[in-house]
C-alpha atoms as a PDB file:
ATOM      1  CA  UNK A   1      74.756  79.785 156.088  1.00  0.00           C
ATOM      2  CA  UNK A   2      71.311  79.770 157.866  1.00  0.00           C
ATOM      3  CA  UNK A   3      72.296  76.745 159.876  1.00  0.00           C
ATOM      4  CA  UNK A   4      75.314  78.529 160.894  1.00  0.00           C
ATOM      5  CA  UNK A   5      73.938  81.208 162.185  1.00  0.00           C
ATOM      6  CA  UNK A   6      70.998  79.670 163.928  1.00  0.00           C
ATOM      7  CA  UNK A   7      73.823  77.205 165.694  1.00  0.00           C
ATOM      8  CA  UNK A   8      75.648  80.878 167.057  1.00  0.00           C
ATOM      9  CA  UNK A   9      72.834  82.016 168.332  1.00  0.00           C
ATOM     10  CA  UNK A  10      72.399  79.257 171.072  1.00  0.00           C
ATOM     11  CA  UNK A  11      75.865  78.682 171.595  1.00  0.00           C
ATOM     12  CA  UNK A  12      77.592  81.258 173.642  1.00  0.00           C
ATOM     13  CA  UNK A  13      80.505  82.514 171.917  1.00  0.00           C
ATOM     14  CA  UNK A  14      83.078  85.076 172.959  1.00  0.00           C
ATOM     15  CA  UNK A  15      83.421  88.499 171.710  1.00  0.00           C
ATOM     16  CA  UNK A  16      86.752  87.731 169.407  1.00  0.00           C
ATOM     17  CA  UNK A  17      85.694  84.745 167.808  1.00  0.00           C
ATOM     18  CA  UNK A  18      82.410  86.440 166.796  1.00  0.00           C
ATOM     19  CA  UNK A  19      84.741  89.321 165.091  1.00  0.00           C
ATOM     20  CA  UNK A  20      86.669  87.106 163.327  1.00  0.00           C
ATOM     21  CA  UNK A  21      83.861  85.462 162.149  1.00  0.00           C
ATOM     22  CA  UNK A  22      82.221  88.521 160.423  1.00  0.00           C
ATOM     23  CA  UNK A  23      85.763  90.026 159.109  1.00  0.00           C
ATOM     24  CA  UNK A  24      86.993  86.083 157.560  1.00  0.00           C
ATOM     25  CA  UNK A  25      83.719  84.815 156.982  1.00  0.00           C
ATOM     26  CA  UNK A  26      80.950  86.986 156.202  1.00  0.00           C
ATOM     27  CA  UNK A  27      83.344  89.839 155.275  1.00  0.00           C
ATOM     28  CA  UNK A  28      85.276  87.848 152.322  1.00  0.00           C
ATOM     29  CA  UNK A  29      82.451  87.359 150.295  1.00  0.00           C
ATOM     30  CA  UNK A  30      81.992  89.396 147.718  1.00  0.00           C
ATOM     31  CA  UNK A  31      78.218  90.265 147.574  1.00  0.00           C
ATOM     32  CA  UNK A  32      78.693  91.983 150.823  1.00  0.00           C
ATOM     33  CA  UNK A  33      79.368  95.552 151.111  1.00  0.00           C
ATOM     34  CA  UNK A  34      79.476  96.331 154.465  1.00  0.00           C
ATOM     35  CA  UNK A  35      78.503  94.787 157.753  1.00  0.00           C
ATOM     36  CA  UNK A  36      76.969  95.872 161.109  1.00  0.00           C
ATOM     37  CA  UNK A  37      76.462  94.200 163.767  1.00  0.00           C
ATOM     38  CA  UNK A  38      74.296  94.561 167.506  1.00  0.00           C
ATOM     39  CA  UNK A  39      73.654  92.303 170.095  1.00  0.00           C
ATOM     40  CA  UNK A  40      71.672  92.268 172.712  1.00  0.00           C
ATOM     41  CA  UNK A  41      74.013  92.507 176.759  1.00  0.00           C
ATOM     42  CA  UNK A  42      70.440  91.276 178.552  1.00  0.00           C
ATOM     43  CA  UNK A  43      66.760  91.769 178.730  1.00  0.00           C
ATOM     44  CA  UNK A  44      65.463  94.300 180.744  1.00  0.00           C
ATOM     45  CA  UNK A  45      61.584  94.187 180.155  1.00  0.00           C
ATOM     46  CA  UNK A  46      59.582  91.124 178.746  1.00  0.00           C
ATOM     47  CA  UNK A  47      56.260  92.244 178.563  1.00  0.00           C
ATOM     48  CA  UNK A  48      54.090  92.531 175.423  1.00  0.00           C
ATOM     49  CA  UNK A  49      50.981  93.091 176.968  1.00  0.00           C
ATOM     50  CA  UNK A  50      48.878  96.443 176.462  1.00  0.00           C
ATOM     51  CA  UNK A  51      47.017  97.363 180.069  1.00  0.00           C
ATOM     52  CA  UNK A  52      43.420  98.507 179.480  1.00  0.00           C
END
């Protein structure tokens, strides 16, 4: 499954093929209770520098 997600993450998908994939996919298995999901629209700050 690892491989799957890692090849979603650089591929853009849309918005309804990313819901069925967590309601036929992830949400049929049984060892999984409930699911949440957040992504991210677009970076605002990339800066991980502390000023002195």
């Amino acid at each position: 499954m690892s491989a799957m997600m890692s090849s979603m993450c650089s591929t853009p998908i849309d918005k309804r093929t990313y819901q069925q994939f967590l309601l036929n996919v992830l949400g049929r298995h049984d060892n999984i209770a409930s699911l949440e999901s957040t992504f991210v629209m677009e970076e605002i700050k990339h800066e991980y520098s502390v000023s002195v």
